[in-house]
N, C-alpha and C. Protein backbone atom coordinates (compact mmCIF):
# COMPACT_ATOMS: atom_id res chain seq x y z
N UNK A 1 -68.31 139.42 -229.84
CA UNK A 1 -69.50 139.52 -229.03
C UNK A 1 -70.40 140.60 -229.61
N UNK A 2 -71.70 140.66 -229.47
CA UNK A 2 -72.43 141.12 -230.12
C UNK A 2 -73.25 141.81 -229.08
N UNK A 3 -73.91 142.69 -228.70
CA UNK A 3 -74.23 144.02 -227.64
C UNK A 3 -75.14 144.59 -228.57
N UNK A 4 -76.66 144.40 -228.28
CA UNK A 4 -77.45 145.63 -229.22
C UNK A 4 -79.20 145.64 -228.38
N UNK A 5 -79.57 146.81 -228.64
CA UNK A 5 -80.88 146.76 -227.79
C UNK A 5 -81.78 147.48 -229.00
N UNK A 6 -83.48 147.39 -228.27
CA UNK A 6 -83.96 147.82 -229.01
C UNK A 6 -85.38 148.41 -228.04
N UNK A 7 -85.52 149.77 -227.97
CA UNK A 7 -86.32 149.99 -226.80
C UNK A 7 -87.69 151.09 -227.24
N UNK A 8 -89.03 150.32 -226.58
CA UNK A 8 -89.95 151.32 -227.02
C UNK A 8 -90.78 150.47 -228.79
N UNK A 9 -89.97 149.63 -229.17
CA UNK A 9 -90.41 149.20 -230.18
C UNK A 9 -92.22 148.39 -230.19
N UNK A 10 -92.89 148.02 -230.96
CA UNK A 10 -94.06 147.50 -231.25
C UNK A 10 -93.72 146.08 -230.46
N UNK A 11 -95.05 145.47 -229.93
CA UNK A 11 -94.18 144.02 -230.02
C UNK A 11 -94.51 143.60 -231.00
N UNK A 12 -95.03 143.43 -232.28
CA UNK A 12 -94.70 142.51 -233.33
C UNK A 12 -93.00 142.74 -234.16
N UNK A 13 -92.68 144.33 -234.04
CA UNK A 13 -91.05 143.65 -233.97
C UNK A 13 -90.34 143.24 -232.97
N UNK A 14 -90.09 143.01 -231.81
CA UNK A 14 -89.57 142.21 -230.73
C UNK A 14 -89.79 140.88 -231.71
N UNK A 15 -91.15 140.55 -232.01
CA UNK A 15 -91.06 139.18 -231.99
C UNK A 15 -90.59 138.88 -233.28
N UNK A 16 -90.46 139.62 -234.30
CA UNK A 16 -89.18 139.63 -235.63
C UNK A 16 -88.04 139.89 -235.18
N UNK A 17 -87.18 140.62 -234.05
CA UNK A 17 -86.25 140.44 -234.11
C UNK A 17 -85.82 139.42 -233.29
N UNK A 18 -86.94 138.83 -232.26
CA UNK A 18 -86.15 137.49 -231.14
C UNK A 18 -86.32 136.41 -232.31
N UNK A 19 -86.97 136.09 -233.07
CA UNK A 19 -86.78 135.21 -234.30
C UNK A 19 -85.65 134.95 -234.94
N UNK A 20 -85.00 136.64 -235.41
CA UNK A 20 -83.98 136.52 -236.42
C UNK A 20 -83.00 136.06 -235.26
N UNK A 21 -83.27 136.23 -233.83
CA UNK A 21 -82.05 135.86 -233.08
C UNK A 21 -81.79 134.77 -232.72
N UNK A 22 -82.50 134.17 -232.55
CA UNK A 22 -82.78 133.26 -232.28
C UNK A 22 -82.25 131.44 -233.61
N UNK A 23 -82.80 132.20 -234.95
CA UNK A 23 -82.41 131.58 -235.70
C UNK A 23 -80.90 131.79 -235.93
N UNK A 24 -80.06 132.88 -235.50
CA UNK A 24 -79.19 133.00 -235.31
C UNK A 24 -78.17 132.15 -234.19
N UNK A 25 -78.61 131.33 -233.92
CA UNK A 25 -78.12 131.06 -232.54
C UNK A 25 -78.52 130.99 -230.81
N UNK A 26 -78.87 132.13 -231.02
CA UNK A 26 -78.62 132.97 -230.19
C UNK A 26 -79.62 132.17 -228.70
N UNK A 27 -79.73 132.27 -227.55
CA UNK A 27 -80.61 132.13 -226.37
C UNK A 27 -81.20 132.95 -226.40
N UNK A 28 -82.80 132.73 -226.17
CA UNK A 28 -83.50 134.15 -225.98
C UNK A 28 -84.23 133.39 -224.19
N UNK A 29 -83.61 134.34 -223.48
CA UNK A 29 -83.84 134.60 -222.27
C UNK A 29 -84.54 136.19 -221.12
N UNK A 30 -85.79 135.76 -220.74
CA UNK A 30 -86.25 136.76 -220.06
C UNK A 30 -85.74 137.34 -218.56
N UNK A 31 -85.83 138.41 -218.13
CA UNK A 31 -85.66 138.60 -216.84
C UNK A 31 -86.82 138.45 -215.99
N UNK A 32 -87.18 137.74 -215.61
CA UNK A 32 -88.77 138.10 -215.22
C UNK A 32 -89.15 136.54 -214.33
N UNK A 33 -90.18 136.88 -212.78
CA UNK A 33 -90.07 135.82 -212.47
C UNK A 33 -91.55 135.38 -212.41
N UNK A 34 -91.47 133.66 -212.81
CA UNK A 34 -92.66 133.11 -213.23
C UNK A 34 -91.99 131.55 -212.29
N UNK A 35 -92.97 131.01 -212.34
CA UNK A 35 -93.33 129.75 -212.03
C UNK A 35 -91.90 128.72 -212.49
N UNK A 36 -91.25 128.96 -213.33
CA UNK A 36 -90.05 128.25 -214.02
C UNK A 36 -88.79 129.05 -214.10
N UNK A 37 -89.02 130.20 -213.42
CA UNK A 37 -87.46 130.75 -213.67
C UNK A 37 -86.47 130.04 -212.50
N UNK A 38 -85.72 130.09 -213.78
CA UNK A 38 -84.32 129.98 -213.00
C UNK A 38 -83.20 131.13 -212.30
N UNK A 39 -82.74 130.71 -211.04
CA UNK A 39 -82.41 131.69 -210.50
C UNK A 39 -80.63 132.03 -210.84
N UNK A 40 -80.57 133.95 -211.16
CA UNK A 40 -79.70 134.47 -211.88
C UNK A 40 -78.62 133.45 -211.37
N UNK A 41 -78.09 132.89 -210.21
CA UNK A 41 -76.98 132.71 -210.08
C UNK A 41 -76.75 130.89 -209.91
N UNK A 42 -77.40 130.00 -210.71
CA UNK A 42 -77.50 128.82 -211.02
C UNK A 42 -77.83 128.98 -212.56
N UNK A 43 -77.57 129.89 -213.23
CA UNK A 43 -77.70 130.54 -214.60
C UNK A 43 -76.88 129.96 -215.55
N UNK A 44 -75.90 129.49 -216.39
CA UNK A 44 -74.75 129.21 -217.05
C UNK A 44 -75.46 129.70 -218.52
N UNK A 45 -74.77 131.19 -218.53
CA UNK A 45 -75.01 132.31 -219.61
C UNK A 45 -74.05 131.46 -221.27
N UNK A 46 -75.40 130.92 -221.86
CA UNK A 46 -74.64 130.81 -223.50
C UNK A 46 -74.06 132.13 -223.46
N UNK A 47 -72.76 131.96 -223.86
CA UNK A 47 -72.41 133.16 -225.01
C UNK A 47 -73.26 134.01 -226.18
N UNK A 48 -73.88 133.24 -226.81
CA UNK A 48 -74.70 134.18 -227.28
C UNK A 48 -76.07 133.94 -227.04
N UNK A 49 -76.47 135.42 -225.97
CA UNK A 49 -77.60 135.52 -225.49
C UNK A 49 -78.46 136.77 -225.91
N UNK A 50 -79.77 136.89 -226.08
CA UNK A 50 -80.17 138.25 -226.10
C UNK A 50 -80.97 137.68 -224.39
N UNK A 51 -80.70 139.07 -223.77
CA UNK A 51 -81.89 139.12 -222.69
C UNK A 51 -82.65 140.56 -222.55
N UNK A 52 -84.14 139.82 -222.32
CA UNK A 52 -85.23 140.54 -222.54
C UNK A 52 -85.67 141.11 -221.04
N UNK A 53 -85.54 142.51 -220.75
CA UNK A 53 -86.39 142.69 -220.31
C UNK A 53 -87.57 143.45 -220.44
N UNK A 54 -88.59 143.31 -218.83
CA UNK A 54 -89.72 143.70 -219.17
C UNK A 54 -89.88 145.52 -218.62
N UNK A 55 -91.30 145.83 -219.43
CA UNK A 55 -91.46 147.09 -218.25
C UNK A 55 -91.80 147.24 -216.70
N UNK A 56 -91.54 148.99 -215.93
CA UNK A 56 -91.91 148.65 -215.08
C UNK A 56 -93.39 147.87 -214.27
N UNK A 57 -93.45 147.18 -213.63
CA UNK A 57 -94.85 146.91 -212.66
C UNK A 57 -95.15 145.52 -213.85
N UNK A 58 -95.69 146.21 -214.83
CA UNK A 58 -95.98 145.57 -216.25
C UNK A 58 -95.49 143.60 -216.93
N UNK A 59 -93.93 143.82 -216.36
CA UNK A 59 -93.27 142.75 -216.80
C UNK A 59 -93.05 142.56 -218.53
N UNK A 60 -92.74 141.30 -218.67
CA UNK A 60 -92.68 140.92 -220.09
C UNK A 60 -93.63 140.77 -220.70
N UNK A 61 -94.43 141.12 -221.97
CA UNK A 61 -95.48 140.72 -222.31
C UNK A 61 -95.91 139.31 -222.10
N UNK A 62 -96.89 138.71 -222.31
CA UNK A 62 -97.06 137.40 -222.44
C UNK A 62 -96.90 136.82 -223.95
N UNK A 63 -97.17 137.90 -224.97
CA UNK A 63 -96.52 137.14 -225.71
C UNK A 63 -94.94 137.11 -226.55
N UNK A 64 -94.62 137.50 -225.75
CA UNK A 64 -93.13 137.43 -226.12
C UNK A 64 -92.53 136.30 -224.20
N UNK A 65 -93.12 136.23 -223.20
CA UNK A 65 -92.82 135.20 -222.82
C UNK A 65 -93.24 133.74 -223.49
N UNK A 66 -93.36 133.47 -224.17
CA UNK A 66 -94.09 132.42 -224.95
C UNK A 66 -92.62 132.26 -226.13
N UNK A 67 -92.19 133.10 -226.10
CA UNK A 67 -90.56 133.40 -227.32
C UNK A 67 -89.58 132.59 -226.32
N UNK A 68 -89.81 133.04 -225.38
CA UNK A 68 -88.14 132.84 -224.51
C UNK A 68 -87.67 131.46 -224.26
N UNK A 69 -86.59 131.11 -223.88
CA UNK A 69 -86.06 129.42 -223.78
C UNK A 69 -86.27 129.56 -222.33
N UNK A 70 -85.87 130.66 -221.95
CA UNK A 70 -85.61 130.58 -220.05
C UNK A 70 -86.07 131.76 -219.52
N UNK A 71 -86.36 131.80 -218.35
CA UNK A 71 -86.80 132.74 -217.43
C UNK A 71 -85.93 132.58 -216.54
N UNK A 72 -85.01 133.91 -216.31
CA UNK A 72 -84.18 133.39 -215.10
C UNK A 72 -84.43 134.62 -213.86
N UNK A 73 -84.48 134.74 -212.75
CA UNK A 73 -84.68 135.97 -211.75
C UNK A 73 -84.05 136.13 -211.09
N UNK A 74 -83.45 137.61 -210.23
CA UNK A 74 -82.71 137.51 -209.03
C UNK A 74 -83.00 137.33 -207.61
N UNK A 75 -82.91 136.24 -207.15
CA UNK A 75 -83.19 135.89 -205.89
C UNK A 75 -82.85 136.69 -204.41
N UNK A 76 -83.93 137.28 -204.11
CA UNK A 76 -84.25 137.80 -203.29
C UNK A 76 -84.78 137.84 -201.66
N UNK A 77 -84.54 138.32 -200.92
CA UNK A 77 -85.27 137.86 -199.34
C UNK A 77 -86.10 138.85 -199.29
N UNK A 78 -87.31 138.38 -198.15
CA UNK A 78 -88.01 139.31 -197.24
C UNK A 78 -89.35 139.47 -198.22
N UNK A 79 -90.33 140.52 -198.11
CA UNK A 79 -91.33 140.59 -199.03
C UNK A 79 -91.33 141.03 -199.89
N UNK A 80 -90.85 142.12 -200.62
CA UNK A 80 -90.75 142.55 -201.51
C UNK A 80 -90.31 142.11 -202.30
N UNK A 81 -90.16 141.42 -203.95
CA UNK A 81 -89.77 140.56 -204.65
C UNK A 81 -89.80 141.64 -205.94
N UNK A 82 -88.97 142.65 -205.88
CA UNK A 82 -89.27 143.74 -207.34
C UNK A 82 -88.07 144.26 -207.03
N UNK A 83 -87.30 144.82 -208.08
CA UNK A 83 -86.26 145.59 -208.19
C UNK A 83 -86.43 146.42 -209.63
N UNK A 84 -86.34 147.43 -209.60
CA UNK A 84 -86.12 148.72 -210.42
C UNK A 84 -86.10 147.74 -212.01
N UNK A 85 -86.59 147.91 -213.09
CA UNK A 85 -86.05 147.27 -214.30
C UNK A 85 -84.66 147.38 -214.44
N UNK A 86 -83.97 148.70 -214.57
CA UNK A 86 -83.14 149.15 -215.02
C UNK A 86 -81.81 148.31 -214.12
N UNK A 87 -82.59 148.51 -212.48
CA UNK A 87 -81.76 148.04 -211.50
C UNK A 87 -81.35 146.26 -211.88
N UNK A 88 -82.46 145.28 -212.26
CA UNK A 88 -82.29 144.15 -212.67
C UNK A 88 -81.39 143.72 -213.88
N UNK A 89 -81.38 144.91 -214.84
CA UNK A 89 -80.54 144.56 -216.35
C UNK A 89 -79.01 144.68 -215.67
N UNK A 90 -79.07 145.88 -215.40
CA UNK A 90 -77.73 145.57 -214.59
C UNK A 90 -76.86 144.53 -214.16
N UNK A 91 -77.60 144.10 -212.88
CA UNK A 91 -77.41 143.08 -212.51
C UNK A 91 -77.45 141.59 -213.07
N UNK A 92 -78.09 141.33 -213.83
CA UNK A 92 -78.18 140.33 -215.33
C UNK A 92 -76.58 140.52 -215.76
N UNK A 93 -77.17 141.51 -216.65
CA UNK A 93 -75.70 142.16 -217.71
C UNK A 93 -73.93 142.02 -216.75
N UNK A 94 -74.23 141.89 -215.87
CA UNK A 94 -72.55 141.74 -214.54
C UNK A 94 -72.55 140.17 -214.16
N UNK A 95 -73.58 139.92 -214.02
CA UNK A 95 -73.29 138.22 -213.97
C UNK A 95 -73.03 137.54 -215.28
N UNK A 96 -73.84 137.91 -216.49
CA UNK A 96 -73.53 137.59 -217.47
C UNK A 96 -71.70 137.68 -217.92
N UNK A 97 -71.59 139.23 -217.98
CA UNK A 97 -69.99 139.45 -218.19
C UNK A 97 -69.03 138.45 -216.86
N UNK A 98 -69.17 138.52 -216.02
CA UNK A 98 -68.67 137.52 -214.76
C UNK A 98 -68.51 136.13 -215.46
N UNK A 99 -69.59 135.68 -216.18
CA UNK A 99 -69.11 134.20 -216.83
C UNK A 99 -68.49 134.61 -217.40
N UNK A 100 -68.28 135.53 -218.26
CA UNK A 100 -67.77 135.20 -219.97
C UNK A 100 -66.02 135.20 -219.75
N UNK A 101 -65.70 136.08 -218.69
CA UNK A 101 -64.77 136.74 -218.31
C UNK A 101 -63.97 135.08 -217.83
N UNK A 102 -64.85 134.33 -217.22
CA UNK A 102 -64.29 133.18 -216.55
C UNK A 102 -63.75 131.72 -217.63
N UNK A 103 -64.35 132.14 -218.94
CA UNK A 103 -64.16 131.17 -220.05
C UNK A 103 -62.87 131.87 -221.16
């Protein structure tokens, strides 16, 4: 398994490295919710995934949503529809390990 981040970078490298990942295999999947995401827990995590998230308030750029295969979000009640970035990778990153753990 492969585990690596890259934070603070330009986005024209994001979008060289979701390339090389991509040609690698790999799923490139956002955290972020739009019109088509799918929700975290109807998710079925490829093994090899990079997931992107965005900054705070900010989100994912638009053009690196334009990179991604999937948008997936955590489903939420009531009005508020935002959780902490940091708080969301988390939660990504534990459902993710939760599949892998199950295969």
């Amino acid at each position: 398994r492969e585990v690596g981040s890259c934070f603070g970078s330009p986005s024209g490298k994001y979008e060289s490295i979701l390339g090389e990942k991509e040609t690698g295999g790999f799923a490139i999947l956002g955290l972020e919710q739009t019109a088509n995401s799918v929700a975290l827990d109807q998710y079925n995590f490829p093994t090899k995934t990079v997931l992107v998230l965005g900054r705070e308030k900010e989100g994912i750029p638009v053009e690196i949503i334009h990179m991604l295969d999937t948008c997936i979000e955590i489903p939420q009640l009531g009005v508020v529809r935002s959780l902490n970035v940091h708080v969301s990778g988390a939660i990504a990153l534990w459902e993710y390990t939760r599949q892998q753990r199950l295969h």
